[in-house]
C-alpha atoms as a PDB file:
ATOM      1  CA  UNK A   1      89.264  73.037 116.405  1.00  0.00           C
ATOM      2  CA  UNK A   2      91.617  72.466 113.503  1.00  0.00           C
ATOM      3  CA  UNK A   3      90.069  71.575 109.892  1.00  0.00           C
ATOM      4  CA  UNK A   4      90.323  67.642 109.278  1.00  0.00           C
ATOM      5  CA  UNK A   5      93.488  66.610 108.223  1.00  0.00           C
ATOM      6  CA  UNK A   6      91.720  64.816 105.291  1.00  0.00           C
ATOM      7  CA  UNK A   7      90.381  68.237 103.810  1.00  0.00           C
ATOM      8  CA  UNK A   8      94.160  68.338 102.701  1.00  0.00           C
ATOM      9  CA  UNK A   9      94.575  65.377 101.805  1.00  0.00           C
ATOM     10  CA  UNK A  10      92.122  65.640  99.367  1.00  0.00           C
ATOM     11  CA  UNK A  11      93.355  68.743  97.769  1.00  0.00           C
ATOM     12  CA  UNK A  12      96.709  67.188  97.104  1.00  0.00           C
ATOM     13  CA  UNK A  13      95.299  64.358  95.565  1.00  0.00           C
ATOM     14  CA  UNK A  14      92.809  66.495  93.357  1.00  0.00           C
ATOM     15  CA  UNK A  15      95.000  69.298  92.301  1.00  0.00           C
ATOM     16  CA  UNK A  16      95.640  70.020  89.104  1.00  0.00           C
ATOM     17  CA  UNK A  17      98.275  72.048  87.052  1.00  0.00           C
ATOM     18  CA  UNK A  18      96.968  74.269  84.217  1.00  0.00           C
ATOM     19  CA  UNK A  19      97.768  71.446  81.452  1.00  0.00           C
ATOM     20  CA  UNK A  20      95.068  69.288  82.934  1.00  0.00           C
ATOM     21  CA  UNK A  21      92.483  71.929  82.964  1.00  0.00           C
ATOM     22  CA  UNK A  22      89.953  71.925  79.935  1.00  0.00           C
ATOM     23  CA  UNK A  23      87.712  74.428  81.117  1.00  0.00           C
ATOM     24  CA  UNK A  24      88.671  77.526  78.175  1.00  0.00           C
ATOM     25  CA  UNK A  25      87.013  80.041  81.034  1.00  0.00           C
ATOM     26  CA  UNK A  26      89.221  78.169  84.074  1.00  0.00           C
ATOM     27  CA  UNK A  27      92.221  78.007  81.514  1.00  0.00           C
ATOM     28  CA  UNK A  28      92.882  81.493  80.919  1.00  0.00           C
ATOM     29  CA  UNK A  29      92.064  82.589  84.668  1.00  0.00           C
ATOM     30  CA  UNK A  30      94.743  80.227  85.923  1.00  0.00           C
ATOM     31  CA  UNK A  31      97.027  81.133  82.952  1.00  0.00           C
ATOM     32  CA  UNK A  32      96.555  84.885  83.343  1.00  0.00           C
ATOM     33  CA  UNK A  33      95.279  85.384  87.477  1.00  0.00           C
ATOM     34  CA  UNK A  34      96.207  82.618  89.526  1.00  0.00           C
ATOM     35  CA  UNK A  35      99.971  81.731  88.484  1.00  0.00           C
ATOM     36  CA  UNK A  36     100.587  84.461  86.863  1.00  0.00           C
ATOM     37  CA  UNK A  37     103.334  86.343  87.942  1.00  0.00           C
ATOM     38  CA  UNK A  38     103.587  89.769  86.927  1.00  0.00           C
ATOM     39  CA  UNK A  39     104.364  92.663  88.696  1.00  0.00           C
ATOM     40  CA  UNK A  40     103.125  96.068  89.496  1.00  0.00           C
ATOM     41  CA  UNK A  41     104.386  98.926  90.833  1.00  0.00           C
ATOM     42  CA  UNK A  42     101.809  99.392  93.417  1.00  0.00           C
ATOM     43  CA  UNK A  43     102.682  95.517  94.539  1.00  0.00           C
ATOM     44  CA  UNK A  44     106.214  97.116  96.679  1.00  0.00           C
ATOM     45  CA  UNK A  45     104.414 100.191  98.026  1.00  0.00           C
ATOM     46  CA  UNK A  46     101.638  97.976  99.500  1.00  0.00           C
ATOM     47  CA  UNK A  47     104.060  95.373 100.523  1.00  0.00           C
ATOM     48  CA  UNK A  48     106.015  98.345 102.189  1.00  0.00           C
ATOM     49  CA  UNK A  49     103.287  99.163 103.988  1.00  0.00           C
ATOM     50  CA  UNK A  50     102.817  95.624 105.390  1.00  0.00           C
ATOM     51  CA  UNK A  51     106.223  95.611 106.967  1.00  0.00           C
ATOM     52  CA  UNK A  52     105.549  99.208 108.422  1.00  0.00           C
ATOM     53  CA  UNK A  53     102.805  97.066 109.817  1.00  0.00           C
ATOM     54  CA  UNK A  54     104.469  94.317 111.097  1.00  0.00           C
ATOM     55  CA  UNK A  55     106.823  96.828 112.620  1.00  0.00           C
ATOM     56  CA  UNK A  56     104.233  99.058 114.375  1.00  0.00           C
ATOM     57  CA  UNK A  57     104.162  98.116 118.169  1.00  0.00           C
ATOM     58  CA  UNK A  58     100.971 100.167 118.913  1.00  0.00           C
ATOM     59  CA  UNK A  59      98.970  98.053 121.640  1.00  0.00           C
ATOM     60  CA  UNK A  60      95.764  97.551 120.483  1.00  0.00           C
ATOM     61  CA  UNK A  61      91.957  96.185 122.250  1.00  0.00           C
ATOM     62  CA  UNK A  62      91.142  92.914 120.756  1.00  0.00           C
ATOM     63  CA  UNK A  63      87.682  92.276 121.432  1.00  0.00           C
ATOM     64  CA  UNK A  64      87.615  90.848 117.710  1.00  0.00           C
ATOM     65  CA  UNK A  65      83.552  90.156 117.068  1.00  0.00           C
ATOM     66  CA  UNK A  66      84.671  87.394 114.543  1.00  0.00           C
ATOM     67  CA  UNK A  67      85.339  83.672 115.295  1.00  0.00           C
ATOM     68  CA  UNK A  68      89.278  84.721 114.168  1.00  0.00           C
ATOM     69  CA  UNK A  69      90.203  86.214 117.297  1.00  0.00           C
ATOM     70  CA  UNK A  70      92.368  84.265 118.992  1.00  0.00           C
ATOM     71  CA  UNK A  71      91.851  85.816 122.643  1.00  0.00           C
ATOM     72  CA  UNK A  72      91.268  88.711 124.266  1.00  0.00           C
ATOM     73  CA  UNK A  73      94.513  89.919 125.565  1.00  0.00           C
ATOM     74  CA  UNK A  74      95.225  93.248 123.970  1.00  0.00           C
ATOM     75  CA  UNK A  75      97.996  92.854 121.150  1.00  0.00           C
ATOM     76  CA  UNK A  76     100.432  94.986 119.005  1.00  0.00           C
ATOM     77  CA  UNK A  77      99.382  96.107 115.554  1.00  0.00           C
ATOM     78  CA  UNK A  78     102.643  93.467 114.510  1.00  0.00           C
ATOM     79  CA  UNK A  79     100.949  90.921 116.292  1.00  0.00           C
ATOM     80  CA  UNK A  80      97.957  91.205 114.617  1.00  0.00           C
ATOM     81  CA  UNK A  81      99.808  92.185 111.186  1.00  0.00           C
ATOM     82  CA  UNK A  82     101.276  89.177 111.555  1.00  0.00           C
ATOM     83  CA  UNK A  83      98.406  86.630 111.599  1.00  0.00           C
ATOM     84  CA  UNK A  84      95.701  88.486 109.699  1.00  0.00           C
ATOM     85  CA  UNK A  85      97.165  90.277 106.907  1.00  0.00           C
ATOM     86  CA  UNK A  86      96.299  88.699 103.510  1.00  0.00           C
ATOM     87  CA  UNK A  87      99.264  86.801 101.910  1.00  0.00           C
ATOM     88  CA  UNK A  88     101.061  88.545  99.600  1.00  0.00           C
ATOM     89  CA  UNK A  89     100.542  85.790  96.477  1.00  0.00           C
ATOM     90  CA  UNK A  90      96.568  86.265  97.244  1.00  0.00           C
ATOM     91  CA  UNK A  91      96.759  89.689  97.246  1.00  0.00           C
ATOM     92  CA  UNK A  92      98.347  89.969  94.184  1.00  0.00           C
ATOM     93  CA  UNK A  93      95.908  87.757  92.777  1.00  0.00           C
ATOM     94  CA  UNK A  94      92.939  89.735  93.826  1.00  0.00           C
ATOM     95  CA  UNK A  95      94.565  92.574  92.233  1.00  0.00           C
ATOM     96  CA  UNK A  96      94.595  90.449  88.971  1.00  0.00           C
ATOM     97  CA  UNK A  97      91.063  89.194  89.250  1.00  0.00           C
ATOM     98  CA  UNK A  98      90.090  93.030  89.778  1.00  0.00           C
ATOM     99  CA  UNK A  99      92.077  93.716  86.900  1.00  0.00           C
ATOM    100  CA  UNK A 100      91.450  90.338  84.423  1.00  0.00           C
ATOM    101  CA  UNK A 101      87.186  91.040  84.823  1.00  0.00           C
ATOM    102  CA  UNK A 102      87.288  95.064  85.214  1.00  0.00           C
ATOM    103  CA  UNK A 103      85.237  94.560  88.320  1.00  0.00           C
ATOM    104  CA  UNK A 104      83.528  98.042  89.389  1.00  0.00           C
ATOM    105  CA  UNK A 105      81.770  97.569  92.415  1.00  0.00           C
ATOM    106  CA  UNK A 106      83.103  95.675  95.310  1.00  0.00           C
ATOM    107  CA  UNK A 107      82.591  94.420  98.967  1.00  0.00           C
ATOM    108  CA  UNK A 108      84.963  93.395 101.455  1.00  0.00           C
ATOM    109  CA  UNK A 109      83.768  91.833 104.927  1.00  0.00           C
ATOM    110  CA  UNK A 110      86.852  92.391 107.268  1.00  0.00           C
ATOM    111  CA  UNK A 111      89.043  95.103 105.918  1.00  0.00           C
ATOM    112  CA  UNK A 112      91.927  94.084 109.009  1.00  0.00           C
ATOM    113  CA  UNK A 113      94.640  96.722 108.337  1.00  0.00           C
ATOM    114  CA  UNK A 114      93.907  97.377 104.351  1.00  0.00           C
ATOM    115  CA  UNK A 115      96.403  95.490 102.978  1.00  0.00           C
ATOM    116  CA  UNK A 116      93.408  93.168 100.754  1.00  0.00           C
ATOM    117  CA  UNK A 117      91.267  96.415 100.331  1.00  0.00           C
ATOM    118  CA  UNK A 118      94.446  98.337  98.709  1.00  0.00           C
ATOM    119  CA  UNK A 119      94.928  95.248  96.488  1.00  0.00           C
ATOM    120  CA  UNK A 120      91.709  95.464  95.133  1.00  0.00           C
ATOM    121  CA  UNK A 121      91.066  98.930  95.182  1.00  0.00           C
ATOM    122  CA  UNK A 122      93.835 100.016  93.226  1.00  0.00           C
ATOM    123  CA  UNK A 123      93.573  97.302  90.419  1.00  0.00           C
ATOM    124  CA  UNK A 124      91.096  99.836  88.633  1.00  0.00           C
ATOM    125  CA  UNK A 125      90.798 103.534  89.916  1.00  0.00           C
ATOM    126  CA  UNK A 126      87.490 103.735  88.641  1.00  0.00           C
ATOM    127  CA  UNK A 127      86.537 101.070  90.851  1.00  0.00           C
ATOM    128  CA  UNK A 128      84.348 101.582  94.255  1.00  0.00           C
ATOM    129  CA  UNK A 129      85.432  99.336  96.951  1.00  0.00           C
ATOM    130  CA  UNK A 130      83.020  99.591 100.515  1.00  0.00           C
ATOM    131  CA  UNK A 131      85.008  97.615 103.376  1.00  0.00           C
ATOM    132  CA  UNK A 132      83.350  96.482 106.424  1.00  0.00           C
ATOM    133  CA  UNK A 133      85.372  96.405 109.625  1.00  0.00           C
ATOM    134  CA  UNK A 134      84.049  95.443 113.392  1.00  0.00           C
ATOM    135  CA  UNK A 135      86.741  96.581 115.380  1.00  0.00           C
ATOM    136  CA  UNK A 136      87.127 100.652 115.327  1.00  0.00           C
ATOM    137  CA  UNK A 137      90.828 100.514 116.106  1.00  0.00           C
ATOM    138  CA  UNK A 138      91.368  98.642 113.562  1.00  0.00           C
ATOM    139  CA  UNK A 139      89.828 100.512 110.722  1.00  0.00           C
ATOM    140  CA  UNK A 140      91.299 103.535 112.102  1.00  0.00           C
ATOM    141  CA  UNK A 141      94.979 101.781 110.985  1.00  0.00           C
ATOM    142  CA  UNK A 142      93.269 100.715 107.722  1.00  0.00           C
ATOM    143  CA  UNK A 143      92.431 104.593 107.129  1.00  0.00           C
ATOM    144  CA  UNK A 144      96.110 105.358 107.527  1.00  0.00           C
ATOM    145  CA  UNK A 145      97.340 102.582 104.938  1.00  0.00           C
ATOM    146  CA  UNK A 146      94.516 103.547 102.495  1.00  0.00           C
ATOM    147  CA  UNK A 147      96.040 106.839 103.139  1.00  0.00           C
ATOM    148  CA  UNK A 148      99.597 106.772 102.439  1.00  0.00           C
ATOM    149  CA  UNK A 149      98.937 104.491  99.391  1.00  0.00           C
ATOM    150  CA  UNK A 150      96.620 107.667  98.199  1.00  0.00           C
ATOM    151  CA  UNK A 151      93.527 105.189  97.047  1.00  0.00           C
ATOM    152  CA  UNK A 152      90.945 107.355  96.936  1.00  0.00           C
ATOM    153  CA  UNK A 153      87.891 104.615  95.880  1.00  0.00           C
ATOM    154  CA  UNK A 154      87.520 103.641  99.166  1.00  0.00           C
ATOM    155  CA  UNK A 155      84.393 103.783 101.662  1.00  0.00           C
ATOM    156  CA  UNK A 156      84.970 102.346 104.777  1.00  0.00           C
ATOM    157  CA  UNK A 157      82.272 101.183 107.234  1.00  0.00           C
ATOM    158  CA  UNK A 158      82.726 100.339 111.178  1.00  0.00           C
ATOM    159  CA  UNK A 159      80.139  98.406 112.654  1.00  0.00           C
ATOM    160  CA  UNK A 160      79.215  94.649 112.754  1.00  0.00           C
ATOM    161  CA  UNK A 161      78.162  93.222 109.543  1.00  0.00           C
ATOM    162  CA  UNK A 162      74.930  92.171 110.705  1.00  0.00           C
ATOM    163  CA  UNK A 163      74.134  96.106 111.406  1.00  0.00           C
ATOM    164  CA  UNK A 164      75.850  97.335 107.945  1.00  0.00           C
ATOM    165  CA  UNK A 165      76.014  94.504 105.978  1.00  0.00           C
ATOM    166  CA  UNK A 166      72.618  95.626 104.255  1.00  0.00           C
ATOM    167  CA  UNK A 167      73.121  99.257 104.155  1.00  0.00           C
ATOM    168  CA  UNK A 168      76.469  98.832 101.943  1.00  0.00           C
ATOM    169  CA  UNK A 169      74.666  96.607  99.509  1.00  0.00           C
ATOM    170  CA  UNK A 170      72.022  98.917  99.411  1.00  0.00           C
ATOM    171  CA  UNK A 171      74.674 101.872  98.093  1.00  0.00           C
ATOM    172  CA  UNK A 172      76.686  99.520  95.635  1.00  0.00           C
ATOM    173  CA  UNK A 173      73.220  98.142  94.581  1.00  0.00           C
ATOM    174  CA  UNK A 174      75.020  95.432  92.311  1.00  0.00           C
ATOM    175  CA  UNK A 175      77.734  94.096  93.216  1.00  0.00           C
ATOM    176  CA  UNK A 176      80.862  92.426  90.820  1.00  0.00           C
ATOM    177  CA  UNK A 177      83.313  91.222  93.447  1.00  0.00           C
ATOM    178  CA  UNK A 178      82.806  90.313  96.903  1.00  0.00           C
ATOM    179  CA  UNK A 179      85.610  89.361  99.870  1.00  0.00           C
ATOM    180  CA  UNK A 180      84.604  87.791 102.726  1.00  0.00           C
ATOM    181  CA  UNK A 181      87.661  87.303 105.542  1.00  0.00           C
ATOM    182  CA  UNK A 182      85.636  89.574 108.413  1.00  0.00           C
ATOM    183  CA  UNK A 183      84.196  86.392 110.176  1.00  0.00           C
ATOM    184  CA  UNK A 184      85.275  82.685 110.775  1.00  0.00           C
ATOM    185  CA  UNK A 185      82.356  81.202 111.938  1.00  0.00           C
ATOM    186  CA  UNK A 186      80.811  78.688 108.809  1.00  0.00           C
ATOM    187  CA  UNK A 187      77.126  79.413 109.381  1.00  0.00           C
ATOM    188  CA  UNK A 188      77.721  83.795 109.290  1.00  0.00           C
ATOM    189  CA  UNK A 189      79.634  83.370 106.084  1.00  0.00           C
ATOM    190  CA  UNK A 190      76.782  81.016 104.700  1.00  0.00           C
ATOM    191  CA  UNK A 191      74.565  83.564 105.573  1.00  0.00           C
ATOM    192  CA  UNK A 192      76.637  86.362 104.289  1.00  0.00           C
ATOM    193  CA  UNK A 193      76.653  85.199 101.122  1.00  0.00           C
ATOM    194  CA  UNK A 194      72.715  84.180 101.471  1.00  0.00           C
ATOM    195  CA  UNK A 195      72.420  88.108 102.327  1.00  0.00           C
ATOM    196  CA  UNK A 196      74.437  88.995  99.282  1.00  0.00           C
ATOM    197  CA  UNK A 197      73.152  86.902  96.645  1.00  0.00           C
ATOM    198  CA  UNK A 198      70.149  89.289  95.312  1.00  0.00           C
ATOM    199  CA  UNK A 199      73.133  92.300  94.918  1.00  0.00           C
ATOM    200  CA  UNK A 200      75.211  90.216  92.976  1.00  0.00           C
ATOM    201  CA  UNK A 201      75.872  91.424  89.226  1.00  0.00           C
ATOM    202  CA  UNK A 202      75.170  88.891  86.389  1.00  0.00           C
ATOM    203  CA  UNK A 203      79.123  87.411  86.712  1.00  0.00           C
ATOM    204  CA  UNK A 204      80.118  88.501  90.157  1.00  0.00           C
ATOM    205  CA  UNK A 205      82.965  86.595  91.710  1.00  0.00           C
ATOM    206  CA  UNK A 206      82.575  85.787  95.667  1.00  0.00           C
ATOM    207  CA  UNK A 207      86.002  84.878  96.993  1.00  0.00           C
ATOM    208  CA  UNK A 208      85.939  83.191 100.620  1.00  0.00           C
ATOM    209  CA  UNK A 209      89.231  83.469 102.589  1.00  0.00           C
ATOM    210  CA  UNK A 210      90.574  80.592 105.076  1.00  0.00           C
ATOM    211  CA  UNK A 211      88.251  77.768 103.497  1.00  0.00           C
ATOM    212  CA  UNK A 212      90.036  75.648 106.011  1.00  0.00           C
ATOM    213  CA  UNK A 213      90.473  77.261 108.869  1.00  0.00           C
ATOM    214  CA  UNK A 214      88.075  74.963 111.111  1.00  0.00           C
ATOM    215  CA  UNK A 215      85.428  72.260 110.319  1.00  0.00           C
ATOM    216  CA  UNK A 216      82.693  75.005 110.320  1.00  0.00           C
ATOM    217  CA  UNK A 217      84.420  77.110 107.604  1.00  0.00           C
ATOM    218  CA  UNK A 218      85.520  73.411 105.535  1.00  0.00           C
ATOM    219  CA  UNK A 219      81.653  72.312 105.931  1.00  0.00           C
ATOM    220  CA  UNK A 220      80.323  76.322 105.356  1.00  0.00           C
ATOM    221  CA  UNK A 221      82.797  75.892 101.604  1.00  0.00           C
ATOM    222  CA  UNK A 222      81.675  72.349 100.815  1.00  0.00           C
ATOM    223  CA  UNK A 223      77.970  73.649 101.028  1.00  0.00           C
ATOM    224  CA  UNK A 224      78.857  77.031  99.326  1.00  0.00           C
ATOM    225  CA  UNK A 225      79.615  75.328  96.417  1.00  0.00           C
ATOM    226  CA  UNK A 226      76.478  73.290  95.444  1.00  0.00           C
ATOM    227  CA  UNK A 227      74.764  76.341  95.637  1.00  0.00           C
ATOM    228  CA  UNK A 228      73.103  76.310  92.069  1.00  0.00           C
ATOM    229  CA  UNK A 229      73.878  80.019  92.121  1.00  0.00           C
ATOM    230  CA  UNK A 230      77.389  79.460  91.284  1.00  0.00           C
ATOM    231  CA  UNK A 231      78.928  77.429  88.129  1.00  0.00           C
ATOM    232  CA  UNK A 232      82.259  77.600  88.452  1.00  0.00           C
ATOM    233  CA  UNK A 233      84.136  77.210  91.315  1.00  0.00           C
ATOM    234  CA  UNK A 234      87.381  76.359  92.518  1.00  0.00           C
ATOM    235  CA  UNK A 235      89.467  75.807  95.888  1.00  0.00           C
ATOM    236  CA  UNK A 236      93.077  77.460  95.775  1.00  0.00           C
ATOM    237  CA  UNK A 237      94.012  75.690  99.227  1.00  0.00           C
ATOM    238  CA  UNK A 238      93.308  78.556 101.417  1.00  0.00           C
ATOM    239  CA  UNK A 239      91.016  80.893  99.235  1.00  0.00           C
ATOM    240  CA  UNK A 240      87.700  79.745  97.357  1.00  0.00           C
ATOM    241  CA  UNK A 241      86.195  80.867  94.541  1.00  0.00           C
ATOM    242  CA  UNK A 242      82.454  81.157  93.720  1.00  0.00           C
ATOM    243  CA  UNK A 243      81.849  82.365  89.879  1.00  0.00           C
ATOM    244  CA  UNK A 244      78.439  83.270  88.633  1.00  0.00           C
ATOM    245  CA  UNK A 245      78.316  82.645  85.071  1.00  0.00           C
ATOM    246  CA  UNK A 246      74.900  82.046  83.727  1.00  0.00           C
ATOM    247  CA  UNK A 247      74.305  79.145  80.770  1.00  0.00           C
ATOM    248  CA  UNK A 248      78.011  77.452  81.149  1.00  0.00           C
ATOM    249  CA  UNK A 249      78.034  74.194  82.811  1.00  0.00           C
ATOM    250  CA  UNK A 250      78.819  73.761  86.371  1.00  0.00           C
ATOM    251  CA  UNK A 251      82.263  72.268  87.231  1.00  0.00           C
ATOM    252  CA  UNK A 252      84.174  72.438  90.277  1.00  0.00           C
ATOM    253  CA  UNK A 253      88.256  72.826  90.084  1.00  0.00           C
ATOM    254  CA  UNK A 254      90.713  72.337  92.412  1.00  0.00           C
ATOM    255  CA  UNK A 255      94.162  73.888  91.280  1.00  0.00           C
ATOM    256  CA  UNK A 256      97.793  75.241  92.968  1.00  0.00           C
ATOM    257  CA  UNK A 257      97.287  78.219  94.871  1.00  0.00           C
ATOM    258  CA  UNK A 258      98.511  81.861  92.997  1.00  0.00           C
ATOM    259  CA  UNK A 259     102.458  82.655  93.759  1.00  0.00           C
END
């Protein structure tokens, strides 16, 4: 089922550009993550490896465990490069938000082919990344990528989340970033995070991919954000982002997505 139309409407009406936003925290993470556009070397070799990617024609199962699979029909590693690869704009901007908050120890539910795992892993080589992938064909491409970009702060885990979920938090033990883009369905990521809350570090960031994806996911975000755990959040039209940040006020933002 598509997300209601009005979920867009509403961030169109609400957006904001970085002149309207008073927030000094919210200020300098749009200013210097969201929109800003720098470059890194490492951006073209993992954006080289996403058209590698979208040129591999390796036929692949897709019993995807998720709600994102959209069939059954076995597909090409393009095929699936194609729809579930993170954009490039977001992945930069993970990168930054790796980068901007030194983040250390980090979680990503649905690793796909690696191309959001590389972005955050090599933001900060003394980071640890663990990346949780259901489908064992698929992490077995992710391994190459990792691979050929030579990020070495990577553990990867193949199984469903609901049988590893616990045993990654258990070796990160407190967690500063987490990325959740493994499962589509509104009530698992609601209870993802509910399973992740006790790891998180004092000012971990949980970033939620395809808020609107369907009505679960749209009504799964709209509840993940009165969560009194979080007081600072803020919807970048497809990714959302719940901040910890003990003693500031809560306020909820809605501004342009990175580029």
């Amino acid at each position: 089922m598509p997300v209601p139309a009005g979920s867009y409407l509403q961030y169109v009406l609400k957006v904001k550009n970085m002149h309207r936003v008073h927030s000094p925290f919210m200020f300098s993470l749009y200013q210097d993550v969201i929109r800003n556009t720098r470059q890194y070397y490492i951006f073209e070799e993992i954006e080289e490896e996403r058209k590698r990617l979208l040129q591999d024609s390796e036929l692949l199962s897709n019993n995807d465990p998720g709600a994102g699979s959209r069939g059954v029909k076995p597909r090409t590693v393009s095929e699936i490069a194609a729809v579930s690869l993170v954009r490039p704009a977001y992945g930069r901007m993970l990168f930054k938000l790796v980068q901007h908050f030194q983040y250390k120890n980090m979680l990503e539910l649905g690793t796909s082919l690696g191309i959001s795992g590389a972005y955050l892993a090599a933001a900060a080589a003394d980071a640890n990344l663990i990346t949780i992938e259901g489908r064992e064909e698929i992490s077995r491409k992710a391994a190459v990528t990792f691979g050929r970009l030579g990020l070495k702060n990577i553990t990867q885990i193949q199984g469903l989340f609901e049988n590893t979920l616990e045993t990654a938090l258990q070796q990160l033990k407190n967690v500063d970033l987490v990325y959740l883009d493994g499962d589509h369905r509104g009530e698992a990521v609601k209870q993802h995070v509910k399973t992740i809350l006790p790891f998180l570090s004092k000012n971990a960031l949980i970033v939620v991919d395809d808020i609107r994806w369907s009505p679960s996911m749209w009504q799964a975000w709209q509840e993940l954000k009165k969560m009194p755990e979080f007081e600072v959040t803020a919807d970048l039209l497809r990714m959302g982002l719940l901040f910890k940040r003990p003693g500031q006020a809560s306020e909820d933002f809605t501004l342009y997505p990175p580029r």
